[in-house]
C-alpha atoms as a PDB file:
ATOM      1  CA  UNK A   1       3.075  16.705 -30.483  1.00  0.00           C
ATOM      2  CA  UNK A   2       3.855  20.197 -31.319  1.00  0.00           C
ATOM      3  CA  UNK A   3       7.296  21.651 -30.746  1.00  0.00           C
ATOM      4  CA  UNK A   4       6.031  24.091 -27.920  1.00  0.00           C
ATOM      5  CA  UNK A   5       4.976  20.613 -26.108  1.00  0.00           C
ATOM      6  CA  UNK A   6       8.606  19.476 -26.984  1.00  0.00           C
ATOM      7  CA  UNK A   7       9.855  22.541 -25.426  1.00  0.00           C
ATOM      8  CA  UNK A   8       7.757  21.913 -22.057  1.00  0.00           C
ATOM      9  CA  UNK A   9       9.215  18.288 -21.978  1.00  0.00           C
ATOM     10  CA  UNK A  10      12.791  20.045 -22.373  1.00  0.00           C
ATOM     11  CA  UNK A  11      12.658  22.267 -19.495  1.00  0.00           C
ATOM     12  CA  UNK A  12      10.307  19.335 -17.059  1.00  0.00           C
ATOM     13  CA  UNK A  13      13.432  17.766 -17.618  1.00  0.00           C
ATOM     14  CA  UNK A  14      16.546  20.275 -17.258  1.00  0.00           C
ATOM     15  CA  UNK A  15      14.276  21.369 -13.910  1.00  0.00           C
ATOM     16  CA  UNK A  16      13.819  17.948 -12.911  1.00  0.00           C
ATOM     17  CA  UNK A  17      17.548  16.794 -13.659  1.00  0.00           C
ATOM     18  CA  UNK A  18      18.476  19.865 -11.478  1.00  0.00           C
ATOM     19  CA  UNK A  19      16.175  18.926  -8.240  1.00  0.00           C
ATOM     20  CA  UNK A  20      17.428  15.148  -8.579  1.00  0.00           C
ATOM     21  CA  UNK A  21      20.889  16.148  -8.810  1.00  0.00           C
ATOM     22  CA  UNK A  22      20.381  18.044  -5.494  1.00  0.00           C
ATOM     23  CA  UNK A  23      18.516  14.940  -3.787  1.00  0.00           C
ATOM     24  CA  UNK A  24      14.957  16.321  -4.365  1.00  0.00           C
ATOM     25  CA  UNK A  25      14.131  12.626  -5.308  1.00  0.00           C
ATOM     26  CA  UNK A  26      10.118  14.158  -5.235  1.00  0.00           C
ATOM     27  CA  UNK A  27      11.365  16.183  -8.408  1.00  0.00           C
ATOM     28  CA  UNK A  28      10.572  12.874 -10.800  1.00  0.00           C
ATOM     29  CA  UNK A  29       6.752  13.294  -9.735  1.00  0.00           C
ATOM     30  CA  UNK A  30       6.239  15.723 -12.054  1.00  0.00           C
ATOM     31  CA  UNK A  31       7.409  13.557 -15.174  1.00  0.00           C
ATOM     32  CA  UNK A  32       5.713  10.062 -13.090  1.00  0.00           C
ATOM     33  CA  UNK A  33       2.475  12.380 -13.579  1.00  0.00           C
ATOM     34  CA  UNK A  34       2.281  13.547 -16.493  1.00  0.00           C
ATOM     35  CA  UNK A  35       3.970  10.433 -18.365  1.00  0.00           C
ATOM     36  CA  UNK A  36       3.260   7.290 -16.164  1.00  0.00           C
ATOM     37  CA  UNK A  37      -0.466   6.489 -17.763  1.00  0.00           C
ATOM     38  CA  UNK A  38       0.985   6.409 -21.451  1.00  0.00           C
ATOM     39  CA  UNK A  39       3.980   4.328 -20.107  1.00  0.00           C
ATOM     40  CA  UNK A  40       2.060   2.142 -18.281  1.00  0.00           C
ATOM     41  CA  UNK A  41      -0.557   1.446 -21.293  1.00  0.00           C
ATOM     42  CA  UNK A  42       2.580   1.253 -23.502  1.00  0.00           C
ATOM     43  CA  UNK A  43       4.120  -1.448 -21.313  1.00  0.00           C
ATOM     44  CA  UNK A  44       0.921  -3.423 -21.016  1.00  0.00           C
ATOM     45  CA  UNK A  45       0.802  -3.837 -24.996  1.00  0.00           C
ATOM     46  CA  UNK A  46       4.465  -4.516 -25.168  1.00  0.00           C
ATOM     47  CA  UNK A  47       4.337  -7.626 -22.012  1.00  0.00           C
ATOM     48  CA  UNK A  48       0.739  -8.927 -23.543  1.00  0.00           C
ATOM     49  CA  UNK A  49      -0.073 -10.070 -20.342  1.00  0.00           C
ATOM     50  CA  UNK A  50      -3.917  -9.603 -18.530  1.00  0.00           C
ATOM     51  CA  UNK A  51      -1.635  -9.386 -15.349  1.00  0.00           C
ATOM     52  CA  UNK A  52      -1.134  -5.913 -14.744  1.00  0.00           C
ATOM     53  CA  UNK A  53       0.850  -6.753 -11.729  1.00  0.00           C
ATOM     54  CA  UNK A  54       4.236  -7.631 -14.708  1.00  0.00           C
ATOM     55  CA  UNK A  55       3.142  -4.130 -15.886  1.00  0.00           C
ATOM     56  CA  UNK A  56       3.565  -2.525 -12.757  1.00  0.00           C
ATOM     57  CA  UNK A  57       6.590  -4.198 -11.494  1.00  0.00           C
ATOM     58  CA  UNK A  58       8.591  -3.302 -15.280  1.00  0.00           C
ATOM     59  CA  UNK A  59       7.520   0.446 -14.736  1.00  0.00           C
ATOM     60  CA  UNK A  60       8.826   0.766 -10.717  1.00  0.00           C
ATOM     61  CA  UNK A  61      12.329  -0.064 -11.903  1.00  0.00           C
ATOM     62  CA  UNK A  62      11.819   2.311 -14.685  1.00  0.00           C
ATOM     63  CA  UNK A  63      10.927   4.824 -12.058  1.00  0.00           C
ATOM     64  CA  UNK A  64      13.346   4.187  -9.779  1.00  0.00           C
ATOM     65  CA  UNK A  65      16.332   4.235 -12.105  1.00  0.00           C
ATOM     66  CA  UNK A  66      15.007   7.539 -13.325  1.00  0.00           C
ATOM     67  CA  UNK A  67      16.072   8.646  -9.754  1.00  0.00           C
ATOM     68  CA  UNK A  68      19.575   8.536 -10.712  1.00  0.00           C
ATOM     69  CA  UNK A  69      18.691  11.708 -12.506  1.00  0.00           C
ATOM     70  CA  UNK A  70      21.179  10.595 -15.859  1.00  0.00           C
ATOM     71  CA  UNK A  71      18.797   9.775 -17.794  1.00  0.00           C
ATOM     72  CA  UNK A  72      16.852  12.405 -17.342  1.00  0.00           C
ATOM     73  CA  UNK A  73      20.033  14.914 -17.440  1.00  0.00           C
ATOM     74  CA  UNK A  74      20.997  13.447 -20.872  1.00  0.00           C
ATOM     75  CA  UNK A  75      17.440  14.054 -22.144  1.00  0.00           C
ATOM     76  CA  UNK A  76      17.712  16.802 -25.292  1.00  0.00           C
ATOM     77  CA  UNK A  77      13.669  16.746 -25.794  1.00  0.00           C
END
């Protein structure tokens, strides 16, 4: 990953944290996009499971406490 690619995750975040913070709960679709296949192969490894249903259900909570927009607001790329 190159540093301009770190810099594009930076501001996806400061502009996300900013649309979140404002109740623009769409905002996170942008990261769920661009981010959600890695995370979702990533968690698949992790849970060893053929059951992609555990997979799933691990990554909605993700997603949904993302909503609360700290996480993403604390995010320094």
């Amino acid at each position: 990953m190159s540093m301009d690619d770190h810099k594009q995750d930076l501001i996806l975040a400061q502009e996300t944290c900013e649309e979140l913070r404002s109740g623009n709960n769409e905002a996170i679709l942008g990261i769920y996009n661009k981010f959600h296949p890695f995370f979702f192969g990533y968690t698949r490894k992790r849970i060893n499971s053929p059951d992609t249903s555990k997979a799933t259900a691990i990554l909605d909570d993700f997603w949904v406490e993302l909503l609360n927009a700290k996480a993403i607001c604390d995010f320094k790329g």
